[in-house]
PDB file of N, CA and C in Angstrom:
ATOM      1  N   UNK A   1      78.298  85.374  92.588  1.00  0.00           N
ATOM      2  CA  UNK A   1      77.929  86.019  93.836  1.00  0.00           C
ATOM      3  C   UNK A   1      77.893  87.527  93.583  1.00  0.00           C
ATOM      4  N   UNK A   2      77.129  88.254  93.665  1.00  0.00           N
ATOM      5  CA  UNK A   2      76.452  90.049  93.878  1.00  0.00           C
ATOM      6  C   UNK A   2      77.505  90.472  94.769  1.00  0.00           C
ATOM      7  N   UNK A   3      77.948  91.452  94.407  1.00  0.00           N
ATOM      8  CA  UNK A   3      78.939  92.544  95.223  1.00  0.00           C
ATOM      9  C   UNK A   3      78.263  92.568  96.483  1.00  0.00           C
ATOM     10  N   UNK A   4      77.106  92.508  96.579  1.00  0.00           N
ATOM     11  CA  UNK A   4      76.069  92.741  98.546  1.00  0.00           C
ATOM     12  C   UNK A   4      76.383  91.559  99.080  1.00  0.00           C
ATOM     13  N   UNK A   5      75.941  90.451  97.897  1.00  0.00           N
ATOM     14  CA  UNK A   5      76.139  88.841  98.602  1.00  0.00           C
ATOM     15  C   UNK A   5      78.109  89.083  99.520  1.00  0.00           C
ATOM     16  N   UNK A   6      78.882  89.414  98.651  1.00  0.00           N
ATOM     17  CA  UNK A   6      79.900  89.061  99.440  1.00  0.00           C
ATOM     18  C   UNK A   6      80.202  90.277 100.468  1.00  0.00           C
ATOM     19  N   UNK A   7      79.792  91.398 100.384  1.00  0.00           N
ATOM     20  CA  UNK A   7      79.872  92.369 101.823  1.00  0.00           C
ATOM     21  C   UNK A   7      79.264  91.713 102.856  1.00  0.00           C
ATOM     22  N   UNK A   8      77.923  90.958 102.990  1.00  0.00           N
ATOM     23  CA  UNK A   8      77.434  90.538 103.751  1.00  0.00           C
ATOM     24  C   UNK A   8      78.072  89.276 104.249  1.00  0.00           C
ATOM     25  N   UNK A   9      78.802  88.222 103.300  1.00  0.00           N
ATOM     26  CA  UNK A   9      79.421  87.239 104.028  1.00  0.00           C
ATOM     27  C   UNK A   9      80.791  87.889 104.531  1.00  0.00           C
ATOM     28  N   UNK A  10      81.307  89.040 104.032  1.00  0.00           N
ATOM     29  CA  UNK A  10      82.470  89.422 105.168  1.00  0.00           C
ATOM     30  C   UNK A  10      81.475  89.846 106.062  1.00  0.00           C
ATOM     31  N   UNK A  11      80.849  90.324 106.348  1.00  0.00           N
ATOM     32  CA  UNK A  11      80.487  91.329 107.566  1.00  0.00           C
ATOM     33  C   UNK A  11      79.830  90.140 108.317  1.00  0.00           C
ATOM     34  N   UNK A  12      78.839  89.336 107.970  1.00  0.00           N
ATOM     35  CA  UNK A  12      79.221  87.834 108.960  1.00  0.00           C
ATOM     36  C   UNK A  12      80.388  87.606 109.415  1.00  0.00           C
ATOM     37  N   UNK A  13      81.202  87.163 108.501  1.00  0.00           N
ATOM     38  CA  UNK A  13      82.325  86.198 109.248  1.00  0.00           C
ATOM     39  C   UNK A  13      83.238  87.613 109.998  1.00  0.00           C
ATOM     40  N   UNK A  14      82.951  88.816 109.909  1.00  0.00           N
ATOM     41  CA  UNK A  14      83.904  89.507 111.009  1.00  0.00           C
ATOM     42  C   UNK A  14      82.552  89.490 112.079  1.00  0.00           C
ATOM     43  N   UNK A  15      81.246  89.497 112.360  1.00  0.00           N
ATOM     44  CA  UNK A  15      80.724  89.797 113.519  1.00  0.00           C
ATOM     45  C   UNK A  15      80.954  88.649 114.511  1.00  0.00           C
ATOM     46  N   UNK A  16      81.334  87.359 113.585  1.00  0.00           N
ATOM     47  CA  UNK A  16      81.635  86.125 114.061  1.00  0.00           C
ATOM     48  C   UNK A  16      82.820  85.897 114.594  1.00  0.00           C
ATOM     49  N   UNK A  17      83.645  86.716 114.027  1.00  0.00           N
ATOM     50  CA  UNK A  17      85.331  86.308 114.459  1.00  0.00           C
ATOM     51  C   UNK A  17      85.321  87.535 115.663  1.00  0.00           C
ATOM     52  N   UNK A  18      84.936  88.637 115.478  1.00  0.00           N
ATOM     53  CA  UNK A  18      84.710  89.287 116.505  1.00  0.00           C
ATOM     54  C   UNK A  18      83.998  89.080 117.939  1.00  0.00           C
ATOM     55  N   UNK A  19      83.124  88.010 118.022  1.00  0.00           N
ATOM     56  CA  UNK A  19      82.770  87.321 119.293  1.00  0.00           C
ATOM     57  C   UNK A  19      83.466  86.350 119.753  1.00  0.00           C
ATOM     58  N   UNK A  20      84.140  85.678 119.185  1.00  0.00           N
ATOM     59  CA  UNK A  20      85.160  84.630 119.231  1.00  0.00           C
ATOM     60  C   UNK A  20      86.584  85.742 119.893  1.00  0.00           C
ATOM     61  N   UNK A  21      86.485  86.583 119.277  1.00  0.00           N
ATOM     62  CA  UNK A  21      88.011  86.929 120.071  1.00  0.00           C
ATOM     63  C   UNK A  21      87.569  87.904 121.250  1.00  0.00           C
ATOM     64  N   UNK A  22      85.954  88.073 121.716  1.00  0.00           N
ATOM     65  CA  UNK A  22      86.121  88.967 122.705  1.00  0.00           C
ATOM     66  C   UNK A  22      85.300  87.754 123.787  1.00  0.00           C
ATOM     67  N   UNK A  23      85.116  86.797 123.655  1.00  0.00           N
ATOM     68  CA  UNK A  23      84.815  85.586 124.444  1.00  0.00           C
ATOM     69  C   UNK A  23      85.645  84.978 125.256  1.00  0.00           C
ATOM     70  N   UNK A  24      84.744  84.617 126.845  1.00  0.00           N
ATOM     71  CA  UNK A  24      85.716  84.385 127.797  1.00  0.00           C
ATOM     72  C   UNK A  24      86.825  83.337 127.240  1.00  0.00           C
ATOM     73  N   UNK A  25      86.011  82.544 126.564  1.00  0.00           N
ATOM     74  CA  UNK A  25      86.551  81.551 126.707  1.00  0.00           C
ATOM     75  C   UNK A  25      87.989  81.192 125.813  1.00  0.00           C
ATOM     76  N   UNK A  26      87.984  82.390 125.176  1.00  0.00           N
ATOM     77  CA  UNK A  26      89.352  82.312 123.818  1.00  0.00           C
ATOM     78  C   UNK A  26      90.134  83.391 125.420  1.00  0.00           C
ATOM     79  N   UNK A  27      89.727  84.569 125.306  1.00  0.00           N
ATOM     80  CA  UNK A  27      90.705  84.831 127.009  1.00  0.00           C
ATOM     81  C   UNK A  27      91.077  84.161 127.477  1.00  0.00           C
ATOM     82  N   UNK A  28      90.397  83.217 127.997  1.00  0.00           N
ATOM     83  CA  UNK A  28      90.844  82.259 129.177  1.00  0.00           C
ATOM     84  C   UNK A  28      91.967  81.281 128.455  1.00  0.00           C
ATOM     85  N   UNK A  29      91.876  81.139 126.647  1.00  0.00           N
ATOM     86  CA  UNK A  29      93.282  80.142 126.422  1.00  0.00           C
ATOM     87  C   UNK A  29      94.267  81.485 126.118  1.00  0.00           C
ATOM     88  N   UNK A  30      94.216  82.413 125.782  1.00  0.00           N
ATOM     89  CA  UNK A  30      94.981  83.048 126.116  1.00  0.00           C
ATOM     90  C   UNK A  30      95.618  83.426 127.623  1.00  0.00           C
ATOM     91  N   UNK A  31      94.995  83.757 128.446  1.00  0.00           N
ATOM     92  CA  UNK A  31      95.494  83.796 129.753  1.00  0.00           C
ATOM     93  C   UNK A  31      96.123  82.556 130.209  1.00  0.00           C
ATOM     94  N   UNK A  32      95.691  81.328 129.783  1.00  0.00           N
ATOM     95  CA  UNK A  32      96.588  80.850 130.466  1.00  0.00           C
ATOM     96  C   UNK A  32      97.676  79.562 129.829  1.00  0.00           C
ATOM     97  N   UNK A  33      97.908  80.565 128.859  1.00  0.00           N
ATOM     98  CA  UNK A  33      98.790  80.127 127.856  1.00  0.00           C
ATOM     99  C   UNK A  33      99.122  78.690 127.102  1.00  0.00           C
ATOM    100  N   UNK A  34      97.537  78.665 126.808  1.00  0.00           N
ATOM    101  CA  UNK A  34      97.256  77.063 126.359  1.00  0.00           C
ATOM    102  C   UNK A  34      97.857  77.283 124.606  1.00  0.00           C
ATOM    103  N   UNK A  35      97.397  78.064 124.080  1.00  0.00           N
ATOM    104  CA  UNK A  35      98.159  78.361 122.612  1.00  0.00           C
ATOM    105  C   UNK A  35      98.573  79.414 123.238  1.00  0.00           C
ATOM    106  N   UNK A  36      99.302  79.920 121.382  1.00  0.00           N
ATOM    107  CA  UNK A  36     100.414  80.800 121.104  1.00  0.00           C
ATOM    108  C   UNK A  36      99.942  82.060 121.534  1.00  0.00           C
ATOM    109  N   UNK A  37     100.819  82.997 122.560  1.00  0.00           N
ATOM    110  CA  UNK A  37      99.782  84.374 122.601  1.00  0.00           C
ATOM    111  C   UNK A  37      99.468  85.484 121.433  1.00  0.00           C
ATOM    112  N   UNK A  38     100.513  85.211 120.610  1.00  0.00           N
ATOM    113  CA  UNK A  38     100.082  85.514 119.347  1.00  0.00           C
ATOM    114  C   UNK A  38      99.237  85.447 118.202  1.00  0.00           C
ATOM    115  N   UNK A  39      98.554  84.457 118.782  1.00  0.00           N
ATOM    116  CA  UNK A  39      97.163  84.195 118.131  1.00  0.00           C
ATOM    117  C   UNK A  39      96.325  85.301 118.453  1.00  0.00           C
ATOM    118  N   UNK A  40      96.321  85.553 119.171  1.00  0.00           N
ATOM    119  CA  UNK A  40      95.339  87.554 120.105  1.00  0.00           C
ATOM    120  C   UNK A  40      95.785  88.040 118.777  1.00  0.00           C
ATOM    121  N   UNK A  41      96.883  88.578 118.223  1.00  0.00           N
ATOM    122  CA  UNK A  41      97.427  89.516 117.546  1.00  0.00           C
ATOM    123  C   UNK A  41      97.057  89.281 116.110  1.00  0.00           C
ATOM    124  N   UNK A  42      97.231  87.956 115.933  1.00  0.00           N
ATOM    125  CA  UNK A  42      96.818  87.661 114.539  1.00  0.00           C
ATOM    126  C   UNK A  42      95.272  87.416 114.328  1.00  0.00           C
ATOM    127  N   UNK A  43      94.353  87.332 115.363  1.00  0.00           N
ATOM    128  CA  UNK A  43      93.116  87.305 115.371  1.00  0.00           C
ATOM    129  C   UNK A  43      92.621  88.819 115.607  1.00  0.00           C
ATOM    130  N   UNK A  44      93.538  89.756 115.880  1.00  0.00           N
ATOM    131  CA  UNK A  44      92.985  91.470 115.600  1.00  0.00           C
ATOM    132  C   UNK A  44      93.360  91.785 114.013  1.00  0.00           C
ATOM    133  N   UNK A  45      94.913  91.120 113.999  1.00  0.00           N
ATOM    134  CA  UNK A  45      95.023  91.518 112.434  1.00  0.00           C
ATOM    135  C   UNK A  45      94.146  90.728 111.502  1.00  0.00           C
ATOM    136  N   UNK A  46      93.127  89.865 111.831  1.00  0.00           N
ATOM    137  CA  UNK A  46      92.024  89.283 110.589  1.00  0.00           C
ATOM    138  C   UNK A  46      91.230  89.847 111.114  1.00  0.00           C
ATOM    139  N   UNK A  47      90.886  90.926 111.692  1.00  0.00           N
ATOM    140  CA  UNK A  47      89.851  91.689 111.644  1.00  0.00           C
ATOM    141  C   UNK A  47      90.210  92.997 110.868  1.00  0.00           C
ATOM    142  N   UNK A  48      91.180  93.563 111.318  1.00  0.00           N
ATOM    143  CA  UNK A  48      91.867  94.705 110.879  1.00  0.00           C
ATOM    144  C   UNK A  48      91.729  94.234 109.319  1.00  0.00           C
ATOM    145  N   UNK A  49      92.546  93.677 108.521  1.00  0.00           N
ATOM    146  CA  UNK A  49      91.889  93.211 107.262  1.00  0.00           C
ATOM    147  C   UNK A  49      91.108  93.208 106.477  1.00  0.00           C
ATOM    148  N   UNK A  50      90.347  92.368 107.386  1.00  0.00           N
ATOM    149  CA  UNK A  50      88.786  92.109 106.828  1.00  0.00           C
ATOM    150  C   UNK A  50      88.295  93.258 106.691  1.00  0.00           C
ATOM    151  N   UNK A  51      87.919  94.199 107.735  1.00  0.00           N
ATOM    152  CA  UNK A  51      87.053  95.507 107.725  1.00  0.00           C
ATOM    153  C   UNK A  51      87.958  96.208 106.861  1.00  0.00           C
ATOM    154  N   UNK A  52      89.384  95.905 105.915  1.00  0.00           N
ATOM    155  CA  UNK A  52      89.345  97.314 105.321  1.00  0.00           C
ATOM    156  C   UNK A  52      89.319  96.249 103.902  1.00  0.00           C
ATOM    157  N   UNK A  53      89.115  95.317 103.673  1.00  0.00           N
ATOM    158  CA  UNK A  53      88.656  94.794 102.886  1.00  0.00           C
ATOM    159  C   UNK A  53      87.321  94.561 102.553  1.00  0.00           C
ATOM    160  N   UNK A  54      86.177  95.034 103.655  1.00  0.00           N
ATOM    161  CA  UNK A  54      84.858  95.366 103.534  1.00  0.00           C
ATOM    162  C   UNK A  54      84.873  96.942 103.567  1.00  0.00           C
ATOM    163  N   UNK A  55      85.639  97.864 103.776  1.00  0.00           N
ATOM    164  CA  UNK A  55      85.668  99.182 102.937  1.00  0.00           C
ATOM    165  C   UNK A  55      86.032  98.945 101.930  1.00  0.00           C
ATOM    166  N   UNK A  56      86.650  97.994 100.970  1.00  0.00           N
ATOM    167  CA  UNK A  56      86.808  98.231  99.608  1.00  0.00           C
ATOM    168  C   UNK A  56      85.881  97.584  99.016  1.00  0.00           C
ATOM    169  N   UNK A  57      84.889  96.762  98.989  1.00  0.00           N
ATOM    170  CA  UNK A  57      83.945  96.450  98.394  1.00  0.00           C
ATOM    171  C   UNK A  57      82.718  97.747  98.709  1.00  0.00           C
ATOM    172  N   UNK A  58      82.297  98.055 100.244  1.00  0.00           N
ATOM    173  CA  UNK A  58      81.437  98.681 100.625  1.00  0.00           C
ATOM    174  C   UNK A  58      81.487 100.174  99.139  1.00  0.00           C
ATOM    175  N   UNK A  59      82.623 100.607  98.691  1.00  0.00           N
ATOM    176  CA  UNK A  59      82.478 101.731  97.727  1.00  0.00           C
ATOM    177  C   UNK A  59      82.136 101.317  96.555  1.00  0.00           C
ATOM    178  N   UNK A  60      82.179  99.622  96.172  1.00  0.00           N
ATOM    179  CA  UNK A  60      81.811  99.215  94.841  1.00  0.00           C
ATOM    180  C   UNK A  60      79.892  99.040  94.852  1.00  0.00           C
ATOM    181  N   UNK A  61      79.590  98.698  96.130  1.00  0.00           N
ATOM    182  CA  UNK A  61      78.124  98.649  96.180  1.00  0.00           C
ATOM    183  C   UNK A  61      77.636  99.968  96.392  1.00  0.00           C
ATOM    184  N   UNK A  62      77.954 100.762  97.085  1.00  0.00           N
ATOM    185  CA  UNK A  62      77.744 102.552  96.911  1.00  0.00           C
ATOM    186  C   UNK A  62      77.856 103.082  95.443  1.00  0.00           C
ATOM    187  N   UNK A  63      78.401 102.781  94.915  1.00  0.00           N
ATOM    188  CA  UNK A  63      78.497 103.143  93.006  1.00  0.00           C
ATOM    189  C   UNK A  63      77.901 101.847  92.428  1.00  0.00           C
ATOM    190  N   UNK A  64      77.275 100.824  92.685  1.00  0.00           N
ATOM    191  CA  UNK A  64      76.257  99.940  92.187  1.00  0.00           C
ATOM    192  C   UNK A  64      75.206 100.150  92.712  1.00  0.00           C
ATOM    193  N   UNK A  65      74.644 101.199  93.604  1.00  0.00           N
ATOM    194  CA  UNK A  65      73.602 101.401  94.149  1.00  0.00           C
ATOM    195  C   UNK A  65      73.090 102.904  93.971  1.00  0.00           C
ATOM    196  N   UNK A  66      74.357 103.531  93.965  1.00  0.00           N
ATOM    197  CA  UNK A  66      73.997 104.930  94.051  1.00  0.00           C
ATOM    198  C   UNK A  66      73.980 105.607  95.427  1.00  0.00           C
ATOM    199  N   UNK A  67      74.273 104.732  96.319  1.00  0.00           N
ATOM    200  CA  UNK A  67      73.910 104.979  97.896  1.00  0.00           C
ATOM    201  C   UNK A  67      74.301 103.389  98.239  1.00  0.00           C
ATOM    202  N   UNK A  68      74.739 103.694  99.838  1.00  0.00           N
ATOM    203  CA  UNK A  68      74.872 102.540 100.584  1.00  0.00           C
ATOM    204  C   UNK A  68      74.572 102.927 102.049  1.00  0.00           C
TER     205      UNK A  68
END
């Protein structure tokens, strides 16, 4: 897999996990305490993650490209 191939499958799976956690419908099991409410927290911290784990690739394709 190309250093782009895998920036692009993180940056999928965060635009993906990012609609999922701002969707009524994950609110609504949070609000009304169908799971753990800590799932909110651990579903910001796999974003938090991810995006600084797509800043550390994003500088390997900027010096494989010359530009990003």
């Amino acid at each position: 897999m190309e250093t782009i191939e895998i920036l692009s499958c993180f940056n999928l799976c965060y635009v993906k996990i990012q609609a999922v956690a701002q969707s009524p419908e994950w609110q609504k099991l949070i609000a009304e305490m169908k799971i753990d409410p800590e799932a909110a927290t651990h579903l910001g911290d796999v974003l938090h993650y991810l995006e600084a784990a797509m800043g550390c690739v994003e500088v390997t394709v900027e010096d494989d490209n010359g530009h990003f």
